[in-house]
C-alpha atoms as a PDB file:
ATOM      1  CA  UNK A   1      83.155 114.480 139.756  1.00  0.00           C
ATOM      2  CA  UNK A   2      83.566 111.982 142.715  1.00  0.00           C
ATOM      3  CA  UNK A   3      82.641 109.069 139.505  1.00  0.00           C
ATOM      4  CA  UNK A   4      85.056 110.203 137.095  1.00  0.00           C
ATOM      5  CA  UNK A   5      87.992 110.674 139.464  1.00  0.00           C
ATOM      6  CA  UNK A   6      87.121 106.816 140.249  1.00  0.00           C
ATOM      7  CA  UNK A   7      87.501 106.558 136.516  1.00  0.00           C
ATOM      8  CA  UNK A   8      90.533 108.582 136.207  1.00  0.00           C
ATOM      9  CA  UNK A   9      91.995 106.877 138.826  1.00  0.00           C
ATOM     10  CA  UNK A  10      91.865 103.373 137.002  1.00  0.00           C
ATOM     11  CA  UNK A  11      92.949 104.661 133.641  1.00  0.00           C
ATOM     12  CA  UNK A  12      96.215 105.725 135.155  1.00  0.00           C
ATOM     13  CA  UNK A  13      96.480 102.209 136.747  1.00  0.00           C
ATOM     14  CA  UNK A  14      95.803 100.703 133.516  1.00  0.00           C
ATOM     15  CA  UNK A  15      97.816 102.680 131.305  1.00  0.00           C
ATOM     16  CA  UNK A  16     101.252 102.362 133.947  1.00  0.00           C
ATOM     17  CA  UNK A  17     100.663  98.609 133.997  1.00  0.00           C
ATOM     18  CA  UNK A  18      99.807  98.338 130.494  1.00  0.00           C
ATOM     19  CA  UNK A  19     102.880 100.360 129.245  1.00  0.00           C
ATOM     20  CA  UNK A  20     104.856  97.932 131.992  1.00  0.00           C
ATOM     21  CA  UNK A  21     104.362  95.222 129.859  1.00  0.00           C
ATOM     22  CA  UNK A  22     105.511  96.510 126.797  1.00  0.00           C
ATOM     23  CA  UNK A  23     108.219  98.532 128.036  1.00  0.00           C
ATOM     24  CA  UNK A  24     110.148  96.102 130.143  1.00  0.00           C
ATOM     25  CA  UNK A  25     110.756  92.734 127.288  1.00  0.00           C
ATOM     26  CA  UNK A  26     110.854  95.734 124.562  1.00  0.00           C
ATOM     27  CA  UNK A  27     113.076  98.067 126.413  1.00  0.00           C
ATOM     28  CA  UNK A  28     115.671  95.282 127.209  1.00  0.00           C
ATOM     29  CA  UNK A  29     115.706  94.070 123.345  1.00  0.00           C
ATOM     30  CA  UNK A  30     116.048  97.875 122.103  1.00  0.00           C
ATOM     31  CA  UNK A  31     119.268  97.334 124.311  1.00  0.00           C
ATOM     32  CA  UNK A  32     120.551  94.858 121.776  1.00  0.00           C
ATOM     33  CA  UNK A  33     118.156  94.641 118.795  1.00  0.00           C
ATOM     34  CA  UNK A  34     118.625  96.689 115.715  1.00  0.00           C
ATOM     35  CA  UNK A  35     117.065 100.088 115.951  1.00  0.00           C
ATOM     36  CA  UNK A  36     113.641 101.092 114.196  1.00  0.00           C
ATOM     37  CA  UNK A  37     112.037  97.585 114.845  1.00  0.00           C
ATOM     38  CA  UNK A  38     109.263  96.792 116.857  1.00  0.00           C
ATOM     39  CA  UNK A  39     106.711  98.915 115.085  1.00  0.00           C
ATOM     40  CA  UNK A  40     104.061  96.099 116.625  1.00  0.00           C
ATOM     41  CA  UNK A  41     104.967  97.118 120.146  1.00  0.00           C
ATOM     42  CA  UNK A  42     104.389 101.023 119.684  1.00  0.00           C
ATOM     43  CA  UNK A  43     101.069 100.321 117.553  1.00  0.00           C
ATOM     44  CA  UNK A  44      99.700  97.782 120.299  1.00  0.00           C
ATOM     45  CA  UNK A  45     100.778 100.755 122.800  1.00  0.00           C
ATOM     46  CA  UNK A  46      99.210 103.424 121.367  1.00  0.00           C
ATOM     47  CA  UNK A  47      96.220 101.257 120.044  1.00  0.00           C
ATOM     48  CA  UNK A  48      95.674 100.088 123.836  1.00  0.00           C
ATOM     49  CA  UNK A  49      95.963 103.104 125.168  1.00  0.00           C
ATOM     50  CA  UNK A  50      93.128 105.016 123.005  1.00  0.00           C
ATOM     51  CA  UNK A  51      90.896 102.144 123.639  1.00  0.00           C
ATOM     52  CA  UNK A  52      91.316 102.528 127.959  1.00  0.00           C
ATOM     53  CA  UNK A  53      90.422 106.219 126.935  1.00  0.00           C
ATOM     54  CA  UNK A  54      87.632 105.998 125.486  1.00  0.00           C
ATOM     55  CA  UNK A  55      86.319 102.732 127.327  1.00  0.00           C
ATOM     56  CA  UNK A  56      87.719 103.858 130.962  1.00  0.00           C
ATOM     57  CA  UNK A  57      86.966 107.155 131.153  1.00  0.00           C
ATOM     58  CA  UNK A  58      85.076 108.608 128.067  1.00  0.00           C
ATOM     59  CA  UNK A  59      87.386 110.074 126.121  1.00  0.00           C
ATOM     60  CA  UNK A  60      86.518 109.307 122.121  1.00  0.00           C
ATOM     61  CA  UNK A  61      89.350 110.301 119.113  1.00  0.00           C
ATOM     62  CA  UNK A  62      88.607 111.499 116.177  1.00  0.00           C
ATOM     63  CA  UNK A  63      91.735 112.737 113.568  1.00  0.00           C
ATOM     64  CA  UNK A  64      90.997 114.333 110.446  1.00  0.00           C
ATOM     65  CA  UNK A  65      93.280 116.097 107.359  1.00  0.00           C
ATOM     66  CA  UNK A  66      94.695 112.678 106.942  1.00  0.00           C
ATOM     67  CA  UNK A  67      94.789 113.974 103.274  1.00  0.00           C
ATOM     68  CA  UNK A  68      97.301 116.716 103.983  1.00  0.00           C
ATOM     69  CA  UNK A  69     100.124 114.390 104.986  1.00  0.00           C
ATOM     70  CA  UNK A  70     102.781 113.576 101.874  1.00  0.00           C
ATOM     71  CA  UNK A  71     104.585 110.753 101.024  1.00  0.00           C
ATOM     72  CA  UNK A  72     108.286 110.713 102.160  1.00  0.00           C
ATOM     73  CA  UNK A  73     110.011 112.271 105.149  1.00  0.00           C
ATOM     74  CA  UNK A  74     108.682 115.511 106.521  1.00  0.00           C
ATOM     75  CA  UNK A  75     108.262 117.136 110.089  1.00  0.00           C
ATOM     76  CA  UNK A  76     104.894 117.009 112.229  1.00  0.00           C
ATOM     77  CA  UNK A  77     104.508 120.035 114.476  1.00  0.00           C
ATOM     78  CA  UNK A  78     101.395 119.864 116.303  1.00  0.00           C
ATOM     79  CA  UNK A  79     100.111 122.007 118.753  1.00  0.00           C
ATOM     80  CA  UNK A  80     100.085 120.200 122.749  1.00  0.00           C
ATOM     81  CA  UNK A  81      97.796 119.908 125.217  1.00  0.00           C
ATOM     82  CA  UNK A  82      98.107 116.464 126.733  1.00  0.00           C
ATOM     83  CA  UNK A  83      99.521 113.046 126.455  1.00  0.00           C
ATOM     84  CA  UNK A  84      96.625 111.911 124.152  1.00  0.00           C
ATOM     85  CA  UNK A  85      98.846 114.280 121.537  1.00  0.00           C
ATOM     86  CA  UNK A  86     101.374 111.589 121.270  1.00  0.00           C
ATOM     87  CA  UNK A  87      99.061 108.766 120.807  1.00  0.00           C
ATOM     88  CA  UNK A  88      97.006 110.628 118.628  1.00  0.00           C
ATOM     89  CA  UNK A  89     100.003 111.304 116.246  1.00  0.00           C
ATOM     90  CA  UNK A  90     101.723 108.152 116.233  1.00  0.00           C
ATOM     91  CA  UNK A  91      99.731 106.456 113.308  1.00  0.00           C
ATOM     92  CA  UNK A  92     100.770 109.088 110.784  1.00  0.00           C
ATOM     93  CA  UNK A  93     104.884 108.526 110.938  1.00  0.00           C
ATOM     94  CA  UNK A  94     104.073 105.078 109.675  1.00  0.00           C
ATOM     95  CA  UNK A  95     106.138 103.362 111.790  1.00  0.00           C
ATOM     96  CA  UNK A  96     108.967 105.290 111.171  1.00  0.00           C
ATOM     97  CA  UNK A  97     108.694 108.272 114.263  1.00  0.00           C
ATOM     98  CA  UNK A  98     111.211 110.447 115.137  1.00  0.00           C
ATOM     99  CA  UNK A  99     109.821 112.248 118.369  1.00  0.00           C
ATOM    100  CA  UNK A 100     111.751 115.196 120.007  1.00  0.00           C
ATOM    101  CA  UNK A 101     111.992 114.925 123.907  1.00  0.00           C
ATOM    102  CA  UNK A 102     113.267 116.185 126.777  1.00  0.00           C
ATOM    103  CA  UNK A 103     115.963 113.881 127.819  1.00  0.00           C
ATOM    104  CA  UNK A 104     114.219 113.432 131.399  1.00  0.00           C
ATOM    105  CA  UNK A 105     112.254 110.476 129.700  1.00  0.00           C
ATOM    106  CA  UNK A 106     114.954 109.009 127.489  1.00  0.00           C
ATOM    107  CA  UNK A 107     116.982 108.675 130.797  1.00  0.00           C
ATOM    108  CA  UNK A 108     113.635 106.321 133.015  1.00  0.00           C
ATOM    109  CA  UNK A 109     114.775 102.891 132.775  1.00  0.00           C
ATOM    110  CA  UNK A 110     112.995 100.450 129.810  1.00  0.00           C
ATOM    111  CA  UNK A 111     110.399 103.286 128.658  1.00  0.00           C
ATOM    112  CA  UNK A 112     113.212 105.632 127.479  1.00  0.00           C
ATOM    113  CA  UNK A 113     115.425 102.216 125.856  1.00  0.00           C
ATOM    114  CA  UNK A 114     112.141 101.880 123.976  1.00  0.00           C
ATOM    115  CA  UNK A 115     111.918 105.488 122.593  1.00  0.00           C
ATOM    116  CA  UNK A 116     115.415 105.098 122.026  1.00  0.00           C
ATOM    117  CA  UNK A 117     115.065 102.320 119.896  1.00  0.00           C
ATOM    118  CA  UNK A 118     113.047 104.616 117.717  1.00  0.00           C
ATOM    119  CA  UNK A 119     115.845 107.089 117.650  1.00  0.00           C
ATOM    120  CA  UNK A 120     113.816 109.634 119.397  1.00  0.00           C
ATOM    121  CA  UNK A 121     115.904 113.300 119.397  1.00  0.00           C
ATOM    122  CA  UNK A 122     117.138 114.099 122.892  1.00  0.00           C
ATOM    123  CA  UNK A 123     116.764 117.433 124.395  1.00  0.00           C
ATOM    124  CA  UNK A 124     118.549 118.779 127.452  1.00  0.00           C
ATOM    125  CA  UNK A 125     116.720 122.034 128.204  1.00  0.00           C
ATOM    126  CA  UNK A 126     119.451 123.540 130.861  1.00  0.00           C
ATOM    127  CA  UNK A 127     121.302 123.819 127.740  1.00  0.00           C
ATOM    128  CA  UNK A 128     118.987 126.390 126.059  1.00  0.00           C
ATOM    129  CA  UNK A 129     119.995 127.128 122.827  1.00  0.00           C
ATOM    130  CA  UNK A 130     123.328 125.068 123.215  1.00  0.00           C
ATOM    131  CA  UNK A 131     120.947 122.210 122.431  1.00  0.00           C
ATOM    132  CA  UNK A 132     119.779 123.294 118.988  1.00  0.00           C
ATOM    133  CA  UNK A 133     123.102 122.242 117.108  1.00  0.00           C
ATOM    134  CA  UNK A 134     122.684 118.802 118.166  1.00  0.00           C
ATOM    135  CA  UNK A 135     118.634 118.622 117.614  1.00  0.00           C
ATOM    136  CA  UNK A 136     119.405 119.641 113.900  1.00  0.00           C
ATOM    137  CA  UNK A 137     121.864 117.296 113.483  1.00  0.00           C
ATOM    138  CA  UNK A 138     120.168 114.490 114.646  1.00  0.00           C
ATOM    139  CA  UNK A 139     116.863 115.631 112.847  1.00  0.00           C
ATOM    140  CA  UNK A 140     119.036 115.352 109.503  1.00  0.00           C
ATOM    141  CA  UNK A 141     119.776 111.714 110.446  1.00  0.00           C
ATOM    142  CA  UNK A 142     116.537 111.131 110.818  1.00  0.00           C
ATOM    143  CA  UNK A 143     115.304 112.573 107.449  1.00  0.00           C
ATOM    144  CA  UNK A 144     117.970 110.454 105.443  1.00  0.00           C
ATOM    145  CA  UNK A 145     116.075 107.422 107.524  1.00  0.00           C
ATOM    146  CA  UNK A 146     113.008 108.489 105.814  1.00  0.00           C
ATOM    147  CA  UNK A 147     111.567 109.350 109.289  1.00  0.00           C
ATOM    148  CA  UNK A 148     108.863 111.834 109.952  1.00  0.00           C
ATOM    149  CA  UNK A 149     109.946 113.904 113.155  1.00  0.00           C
ATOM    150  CA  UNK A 150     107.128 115.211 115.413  1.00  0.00           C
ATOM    151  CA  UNK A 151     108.078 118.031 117.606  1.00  0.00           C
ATOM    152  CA  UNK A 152     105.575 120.299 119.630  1.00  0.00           C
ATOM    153  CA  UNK A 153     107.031 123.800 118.748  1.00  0.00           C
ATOM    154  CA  UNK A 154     105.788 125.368 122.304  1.00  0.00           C
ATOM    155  CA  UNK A 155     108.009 123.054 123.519  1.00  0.00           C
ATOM    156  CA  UNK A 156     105.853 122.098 126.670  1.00  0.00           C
ATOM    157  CA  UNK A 157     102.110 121.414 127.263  1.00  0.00           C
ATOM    158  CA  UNK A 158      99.275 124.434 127.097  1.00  0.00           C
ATOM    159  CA  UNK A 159      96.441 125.332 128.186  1.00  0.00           C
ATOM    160  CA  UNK A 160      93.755 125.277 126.079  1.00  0.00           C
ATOM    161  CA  UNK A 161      93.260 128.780 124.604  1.00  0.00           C
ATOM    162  CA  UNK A 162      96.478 130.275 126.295  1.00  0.00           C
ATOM    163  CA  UNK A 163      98.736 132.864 124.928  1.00  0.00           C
ATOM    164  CA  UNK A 164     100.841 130.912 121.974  1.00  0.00           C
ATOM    165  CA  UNK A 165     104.477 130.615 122.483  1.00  0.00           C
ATOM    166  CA  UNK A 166     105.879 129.765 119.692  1.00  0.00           C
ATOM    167  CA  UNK A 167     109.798 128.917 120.232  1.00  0.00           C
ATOM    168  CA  UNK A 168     112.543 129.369 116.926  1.00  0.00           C
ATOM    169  CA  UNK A 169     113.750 126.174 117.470  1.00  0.00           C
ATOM    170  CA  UNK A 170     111.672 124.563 114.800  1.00  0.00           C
ATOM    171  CA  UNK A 171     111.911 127.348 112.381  1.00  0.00           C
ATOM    172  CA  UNK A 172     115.500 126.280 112.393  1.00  0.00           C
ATOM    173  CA  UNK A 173     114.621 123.149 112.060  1.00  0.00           C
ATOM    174  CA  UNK A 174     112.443 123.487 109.407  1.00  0.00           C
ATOM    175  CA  UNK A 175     114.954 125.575 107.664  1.00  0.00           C
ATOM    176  CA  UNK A 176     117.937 122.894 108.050  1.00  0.00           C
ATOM    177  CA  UNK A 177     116.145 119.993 107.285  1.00  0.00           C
ATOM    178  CA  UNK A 178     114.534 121.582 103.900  1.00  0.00           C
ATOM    179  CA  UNK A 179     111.210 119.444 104.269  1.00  0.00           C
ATOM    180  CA  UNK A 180     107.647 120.239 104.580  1.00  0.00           C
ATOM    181  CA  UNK A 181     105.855 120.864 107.704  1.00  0.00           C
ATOM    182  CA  UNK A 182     102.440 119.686 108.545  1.00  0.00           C
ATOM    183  CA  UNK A 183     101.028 121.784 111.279  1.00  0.00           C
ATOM    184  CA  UNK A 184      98.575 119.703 113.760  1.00  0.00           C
ATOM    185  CA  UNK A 185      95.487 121.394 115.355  1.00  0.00           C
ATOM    186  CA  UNK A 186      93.920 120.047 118.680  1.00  0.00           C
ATOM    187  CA  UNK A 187      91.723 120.168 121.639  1.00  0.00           C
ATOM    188  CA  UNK A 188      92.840 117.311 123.984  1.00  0.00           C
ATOM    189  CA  UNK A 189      93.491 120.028 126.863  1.00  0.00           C
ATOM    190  CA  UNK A 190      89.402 120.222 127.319  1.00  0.00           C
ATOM    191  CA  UNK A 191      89.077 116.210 128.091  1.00  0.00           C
ATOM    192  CA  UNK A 192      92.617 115.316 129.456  1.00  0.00           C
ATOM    193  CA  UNK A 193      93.517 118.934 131.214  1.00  0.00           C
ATOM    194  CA  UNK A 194      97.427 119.697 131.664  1.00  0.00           C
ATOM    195  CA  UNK A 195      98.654 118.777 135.526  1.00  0.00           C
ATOM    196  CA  UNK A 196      94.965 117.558 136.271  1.00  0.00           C
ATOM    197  CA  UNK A 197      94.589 113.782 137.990  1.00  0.00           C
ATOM    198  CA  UNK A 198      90.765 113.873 136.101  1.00  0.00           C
ATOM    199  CA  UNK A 199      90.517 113.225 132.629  1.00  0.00           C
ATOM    200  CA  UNK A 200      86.599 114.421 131.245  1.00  0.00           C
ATOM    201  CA  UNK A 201      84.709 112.605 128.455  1.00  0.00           C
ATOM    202  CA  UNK A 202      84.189 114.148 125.394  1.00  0.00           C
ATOM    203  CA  UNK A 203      85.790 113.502 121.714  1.00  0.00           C
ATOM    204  CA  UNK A 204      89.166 114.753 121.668  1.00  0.00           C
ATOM    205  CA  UNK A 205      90.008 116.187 117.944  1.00  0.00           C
ATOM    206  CA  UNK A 206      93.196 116.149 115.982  1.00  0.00           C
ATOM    207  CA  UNK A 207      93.457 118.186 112.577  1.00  0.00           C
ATOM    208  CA  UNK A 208      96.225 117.634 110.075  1.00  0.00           C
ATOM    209  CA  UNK A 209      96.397 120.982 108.142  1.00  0.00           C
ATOM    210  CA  UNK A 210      97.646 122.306 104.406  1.00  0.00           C
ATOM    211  CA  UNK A 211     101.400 121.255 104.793  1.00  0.00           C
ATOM    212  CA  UNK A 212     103.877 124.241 104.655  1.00  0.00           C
ATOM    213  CA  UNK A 213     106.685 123.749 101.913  1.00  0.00           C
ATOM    214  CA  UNK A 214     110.387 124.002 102.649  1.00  0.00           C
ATOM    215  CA  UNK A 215     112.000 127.266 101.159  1.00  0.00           C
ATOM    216  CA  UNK A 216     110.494 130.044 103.238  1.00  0.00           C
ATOM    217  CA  UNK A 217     112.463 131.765 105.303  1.00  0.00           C
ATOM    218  CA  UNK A 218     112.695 132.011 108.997  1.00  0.00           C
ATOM    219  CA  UNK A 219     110.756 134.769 109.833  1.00  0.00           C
ATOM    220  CA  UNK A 220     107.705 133.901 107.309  1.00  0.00           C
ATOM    221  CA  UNK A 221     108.040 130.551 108.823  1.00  0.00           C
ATOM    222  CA  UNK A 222     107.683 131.182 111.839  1.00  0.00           C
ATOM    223  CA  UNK A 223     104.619 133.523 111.324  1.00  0.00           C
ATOM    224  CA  UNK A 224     103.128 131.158 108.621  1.00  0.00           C
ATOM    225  CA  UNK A 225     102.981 128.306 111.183  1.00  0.00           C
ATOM    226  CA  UNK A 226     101.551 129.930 113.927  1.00  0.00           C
ATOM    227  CA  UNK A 227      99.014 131.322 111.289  1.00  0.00           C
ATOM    228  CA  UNK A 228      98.088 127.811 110.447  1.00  0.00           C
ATOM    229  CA  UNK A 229      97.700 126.695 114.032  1.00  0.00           C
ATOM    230  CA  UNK A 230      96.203 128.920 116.525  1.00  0.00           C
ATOM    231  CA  UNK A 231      93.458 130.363 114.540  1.00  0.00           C
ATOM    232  CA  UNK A 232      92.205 126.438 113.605  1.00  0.00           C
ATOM    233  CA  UNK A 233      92.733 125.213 117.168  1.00  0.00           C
ATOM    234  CA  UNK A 234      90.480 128.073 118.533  1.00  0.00           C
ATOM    235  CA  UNK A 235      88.346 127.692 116.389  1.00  0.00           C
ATOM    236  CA  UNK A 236      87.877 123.780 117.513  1.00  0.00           C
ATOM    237  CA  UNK A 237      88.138 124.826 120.980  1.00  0.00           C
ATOM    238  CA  UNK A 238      85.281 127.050 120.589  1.00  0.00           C
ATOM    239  CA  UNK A 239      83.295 124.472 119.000  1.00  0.00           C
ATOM    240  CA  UNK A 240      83.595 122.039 121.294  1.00  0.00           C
ATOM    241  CA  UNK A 241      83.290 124.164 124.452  1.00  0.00           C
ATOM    242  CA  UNK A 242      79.883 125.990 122.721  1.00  0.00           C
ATOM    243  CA  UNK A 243      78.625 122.064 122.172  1.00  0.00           C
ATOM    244  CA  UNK A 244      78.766 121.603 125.965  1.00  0.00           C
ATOM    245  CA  UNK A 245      82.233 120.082 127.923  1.00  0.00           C
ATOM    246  CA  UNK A 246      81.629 117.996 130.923  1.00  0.00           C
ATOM    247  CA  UNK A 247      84.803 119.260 132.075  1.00  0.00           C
ATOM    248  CA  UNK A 248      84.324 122.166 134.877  1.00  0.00           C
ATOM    249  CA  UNK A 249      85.619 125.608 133.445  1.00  0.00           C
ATOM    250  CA  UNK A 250      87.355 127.135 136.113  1.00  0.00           C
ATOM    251  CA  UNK A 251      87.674 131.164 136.257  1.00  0.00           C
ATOM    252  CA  UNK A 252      90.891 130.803 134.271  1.00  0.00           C
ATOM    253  CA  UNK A 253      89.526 128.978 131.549  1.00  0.00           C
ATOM    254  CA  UNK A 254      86.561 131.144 131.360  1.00  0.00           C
ATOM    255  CA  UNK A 255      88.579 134.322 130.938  1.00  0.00           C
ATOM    256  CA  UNK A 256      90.786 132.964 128.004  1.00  0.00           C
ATOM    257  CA  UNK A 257      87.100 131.786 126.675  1.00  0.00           C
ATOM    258  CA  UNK A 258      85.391 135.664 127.293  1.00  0.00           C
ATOM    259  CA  UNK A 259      88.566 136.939 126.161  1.00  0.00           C
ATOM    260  CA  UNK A 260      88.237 135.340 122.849  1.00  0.00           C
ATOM    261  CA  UNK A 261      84.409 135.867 122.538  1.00  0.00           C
ATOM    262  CA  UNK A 262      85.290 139.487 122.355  1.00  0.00           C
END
């Protein structure tokens, strides 16, 4: 443990210096440039980032259902375990992503001008659902930019094989913007655990699924994507975890695991 906290340790420095340098010249030009430029800078970012992963501290990527993604416009809702999530799902917007945030990182000085740049959809969450109105509206901008908005409809990272809590705002979403949905199944949370400093090697896993088509209604949205999800992502969890995970399972994660053994 002692070894890969040493690791850990200079990933974080890396990936803080490394997204320095990017940020700061970027940040500054998305002050003054044109927006949706700079594709370069976000795919060197992301790029450099999987390869301190997997070189720094072990952590491998592997995405699959590449095949399930259409042409045009359409909104990525992936399940969210860790940062590797947005690294992970950069490469299939195609240099056109529209990420939904909270407005806490929009607001940090060069890092947010860059996602701003990118015209990524700010969220206040002390508004609650004040701040739906303005998600949708700017999600319709997007679209007509032939963007392809990724929003995490939990809203906030989870443990790996916690309780799903699925929040309506992307069923509205999904119903205002009229595209499809391509629901994303993971299992970052075993190699890069939520509010841990120690990131664990292993091959994290990304899974594009069967996109859902625009037309359904709320309520059979909202079931149908949580259908999609949770049952895949276990189902990789499991597989992974009954392979072997150098990661430590604590009592908590061993009860969620029992729990869904039974």
């Amino acid at each position: 443990m002692i070894i890969q906290a040493i690791r850990s340790m200079i990933f974080y420095a890396l990936f803080i210096g490394y997204t320095a340098v990017l940020a700061v010249p970027f940040g500054i030009y998305s002050l003054f440039g044109p927006k949706m430029t700079g594709w370069w800078v976000v795919k060197a970012w992301y790029v450099g980032n999987l390869f301190l992963l997997r070189w720094v501290v072990g952590i491998k990527t592997q995405i699959t259902g590449q095949e399930n993604l259409p042409d045009g416009p359409f909104i990525i809702a992936s399940k969210h375990m860790s940062d590797w999530d947005i690294f992970a799902l950069l490469p299939a917007t195609k240099g056109r992503p529209t990420f939904i945030s909270k407005k806490e990182l929009l607001d940090i000085p060069f890092f947010g001008w860059c996602m701003q740049n990118f015209h990524t959809i700010r969220i206040d969450r002390k508004n609650g659902g004040a701040a739906l109105p303005q998600m949708i509206t700017q999600g319709k901008e997007a679209i007509a930019r032939d963007c392809r908005v990724v929003i995490y409809p939990e809203g906030t990272r989870r443990p790996p094989l916690d309780e799903p809590k699925y929040k309506w705002g992307l069923a509205k979403m999904y119903e205002a913007l009229d595209v499809p949905v391509v629901p994303v199944a993971l299992t970052s949370g075993l190699y890069w655990p939520r509010n841990s400093l120690i990131l664990w090697p292993g091959t994290a896993r990304a899974k594009y699924l069967k996109p859902i088509p625009s037309g359904l209604d709320l309520d059979t949205f909202h079931e149908t994507i949580q259908e999609r999800i949770e049952p895949e992502t276990t189902k990789m969890l499991m597989e992974d975890i009954d392979k072997g995970i150098a990661r430590p399972i604590n009592k908590a994660l061993q009860a969620r695991i029992d729990a869904h053994r039974r």
